[in-house]
Protein backbone atom coordinates (compact mmCIF):
# COMPACT_ATOMS: atom_id res chain seq x y z
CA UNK A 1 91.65 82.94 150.89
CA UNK A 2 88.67 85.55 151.35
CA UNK A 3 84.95 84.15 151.78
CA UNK A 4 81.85 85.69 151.75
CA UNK A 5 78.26 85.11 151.55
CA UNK A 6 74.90 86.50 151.13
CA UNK A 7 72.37 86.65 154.36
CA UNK A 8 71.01 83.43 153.54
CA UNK A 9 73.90 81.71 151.95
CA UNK A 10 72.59 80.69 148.77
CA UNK A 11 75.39 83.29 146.29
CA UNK A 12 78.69 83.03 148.36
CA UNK A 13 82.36 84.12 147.03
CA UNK A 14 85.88 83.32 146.90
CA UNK A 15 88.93 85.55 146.37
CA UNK A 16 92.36 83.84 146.36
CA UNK A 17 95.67 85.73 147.92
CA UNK A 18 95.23 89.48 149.17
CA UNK A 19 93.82 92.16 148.04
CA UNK A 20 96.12 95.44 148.05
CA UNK A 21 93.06 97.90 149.03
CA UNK A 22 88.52 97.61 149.48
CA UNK A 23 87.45 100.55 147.53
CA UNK A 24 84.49 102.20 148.60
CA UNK A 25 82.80 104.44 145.64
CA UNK A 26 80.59 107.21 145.62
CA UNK A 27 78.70 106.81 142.64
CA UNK A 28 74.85 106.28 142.41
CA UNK A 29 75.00 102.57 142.42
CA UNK A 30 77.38 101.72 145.47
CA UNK A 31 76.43 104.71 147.85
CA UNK A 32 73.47 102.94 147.50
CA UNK A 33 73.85 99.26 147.71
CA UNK A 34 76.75 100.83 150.65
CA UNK A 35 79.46 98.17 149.33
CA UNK A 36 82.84 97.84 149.66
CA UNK A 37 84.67 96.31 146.22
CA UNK A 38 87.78 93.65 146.08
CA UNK A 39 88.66 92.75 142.27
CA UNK A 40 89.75 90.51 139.99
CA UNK A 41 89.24 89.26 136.86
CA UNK A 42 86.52 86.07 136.94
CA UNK A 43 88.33 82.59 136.92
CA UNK A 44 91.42 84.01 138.08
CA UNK A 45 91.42 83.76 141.56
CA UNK A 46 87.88 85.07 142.08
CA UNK A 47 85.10 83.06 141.91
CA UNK A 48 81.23 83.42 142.16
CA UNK A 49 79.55 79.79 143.61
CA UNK A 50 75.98 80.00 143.78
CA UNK A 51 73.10 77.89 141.26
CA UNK A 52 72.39 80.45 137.89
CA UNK A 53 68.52 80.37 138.85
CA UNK A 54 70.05 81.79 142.83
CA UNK A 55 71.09 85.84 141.36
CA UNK A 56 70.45 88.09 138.81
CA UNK A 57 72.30 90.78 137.22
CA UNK A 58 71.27 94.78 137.47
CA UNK A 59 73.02 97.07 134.26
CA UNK A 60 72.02 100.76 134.47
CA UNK A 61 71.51 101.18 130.78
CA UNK A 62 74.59 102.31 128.94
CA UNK A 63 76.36 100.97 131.83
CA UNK A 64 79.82 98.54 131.72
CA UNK A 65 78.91 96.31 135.31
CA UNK A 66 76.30 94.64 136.14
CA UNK A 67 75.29 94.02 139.47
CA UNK A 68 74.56 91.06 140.93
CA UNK A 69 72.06 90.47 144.19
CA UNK A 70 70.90 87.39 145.98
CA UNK A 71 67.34 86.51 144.09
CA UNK A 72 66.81 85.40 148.01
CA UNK A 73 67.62 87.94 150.47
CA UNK A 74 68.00 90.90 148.35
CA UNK A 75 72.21 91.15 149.30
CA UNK A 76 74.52 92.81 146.74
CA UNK A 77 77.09 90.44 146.23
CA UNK A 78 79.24 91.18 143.28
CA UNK A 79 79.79 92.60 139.93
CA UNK A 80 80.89 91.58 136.78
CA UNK A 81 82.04 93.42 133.05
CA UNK A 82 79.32 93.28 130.80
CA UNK A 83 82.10 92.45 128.41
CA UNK A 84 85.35 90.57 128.14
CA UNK A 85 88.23 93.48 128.00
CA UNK A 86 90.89 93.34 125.36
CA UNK A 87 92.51 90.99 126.77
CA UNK A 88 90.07 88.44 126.65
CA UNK A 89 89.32 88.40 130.87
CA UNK A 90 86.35 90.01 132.38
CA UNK A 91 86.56 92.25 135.66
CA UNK A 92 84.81 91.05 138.72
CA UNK A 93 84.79 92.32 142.28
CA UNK A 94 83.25 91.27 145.00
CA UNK A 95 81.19 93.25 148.15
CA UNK A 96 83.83 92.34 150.83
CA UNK A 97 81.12 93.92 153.49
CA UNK A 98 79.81 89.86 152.99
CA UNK A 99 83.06 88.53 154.62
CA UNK A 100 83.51 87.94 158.24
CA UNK A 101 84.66 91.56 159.77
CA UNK A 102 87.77 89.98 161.53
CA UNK A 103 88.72 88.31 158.17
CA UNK A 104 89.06 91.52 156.14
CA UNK A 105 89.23 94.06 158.76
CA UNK A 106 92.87 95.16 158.07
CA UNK A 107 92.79 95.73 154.34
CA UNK A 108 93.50 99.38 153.68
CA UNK A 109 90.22 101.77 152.21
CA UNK A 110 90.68 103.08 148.68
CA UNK A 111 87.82 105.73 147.95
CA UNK A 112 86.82 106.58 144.34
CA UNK A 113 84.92 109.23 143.11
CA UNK A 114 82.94 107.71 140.17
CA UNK A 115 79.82 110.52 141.03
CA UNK A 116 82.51 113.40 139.93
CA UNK A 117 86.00 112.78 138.74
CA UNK A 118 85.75 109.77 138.06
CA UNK A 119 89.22 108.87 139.87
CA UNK A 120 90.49 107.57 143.30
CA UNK A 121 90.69 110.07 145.99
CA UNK A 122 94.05 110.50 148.21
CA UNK A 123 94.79 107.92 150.91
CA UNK A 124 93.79 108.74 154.54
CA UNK A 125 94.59 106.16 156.15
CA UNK A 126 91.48 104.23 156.66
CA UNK A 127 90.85 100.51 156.47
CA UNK A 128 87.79 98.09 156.33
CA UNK A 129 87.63 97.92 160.12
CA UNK A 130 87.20 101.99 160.13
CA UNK A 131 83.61 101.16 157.76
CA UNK A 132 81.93 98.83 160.21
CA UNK A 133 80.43 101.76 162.79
């Protein structure tokens, strides 16, 4: 199991098994916030455990996500579907950058281009370890 947390601890998060790839996305939101995304779909192996009152929810207007920082420290911890999809299950993912580095250092980079295309770029090899400087 995966763990993170905010700076001060009060919005930490779980994420059962292994994730295949961390994507890291170039749109205006995460080149900003400058997080790296696991997913999941909320009560299914990913969970958010923190008091309601302890984060709040960002949606760009028109938006699908909202994102979700630490009312606390300010950290970017996750986000979640505005909406349940067909299915019934709503998309999560959560900013692996709030693990421990030696904890998710292996997992392999995806990069998405959701500024132009709107679609994941060609492997190059890169993992999480590659993203910490």
């Amino acid at each position: 199991m995966l763990e993170g947390s905010c700076q001060c601890g009060a919005v930490r998060w779980t994420y059962e098994g292994q994730p295949r790839s961390a994507t890291a996305c170039n749109c205006t939101a995460c080149r900003r916030y400058g997080s790296l995304w696991i997913y999941g779909y909320e009560g299914e192996g990913v969970s958010i455990h923190a008091d309601s009152d302890a984060h709040r929810g960002y949606e760009r207007p028109g938006g699908v996500l909202a994102f979700h920082f630490c009312l606390t420290c300010g950290a970017v911890t996750h986000w979640r579907g505005r909406k349940p999809g067909p299915d019934g299950r709503r998309r999560i993912a959560v900013n692996v950058r709030l693990s421990e580095p030696e904890t998710v250092s292996a997992i392999p980079l995806q990069r998405f281009d959701g500024l132009g295309t709107f679609e994941d770029l060609p492997p190059d090899g890169r993992c999480v370890a590659d993203m910490w400087f």
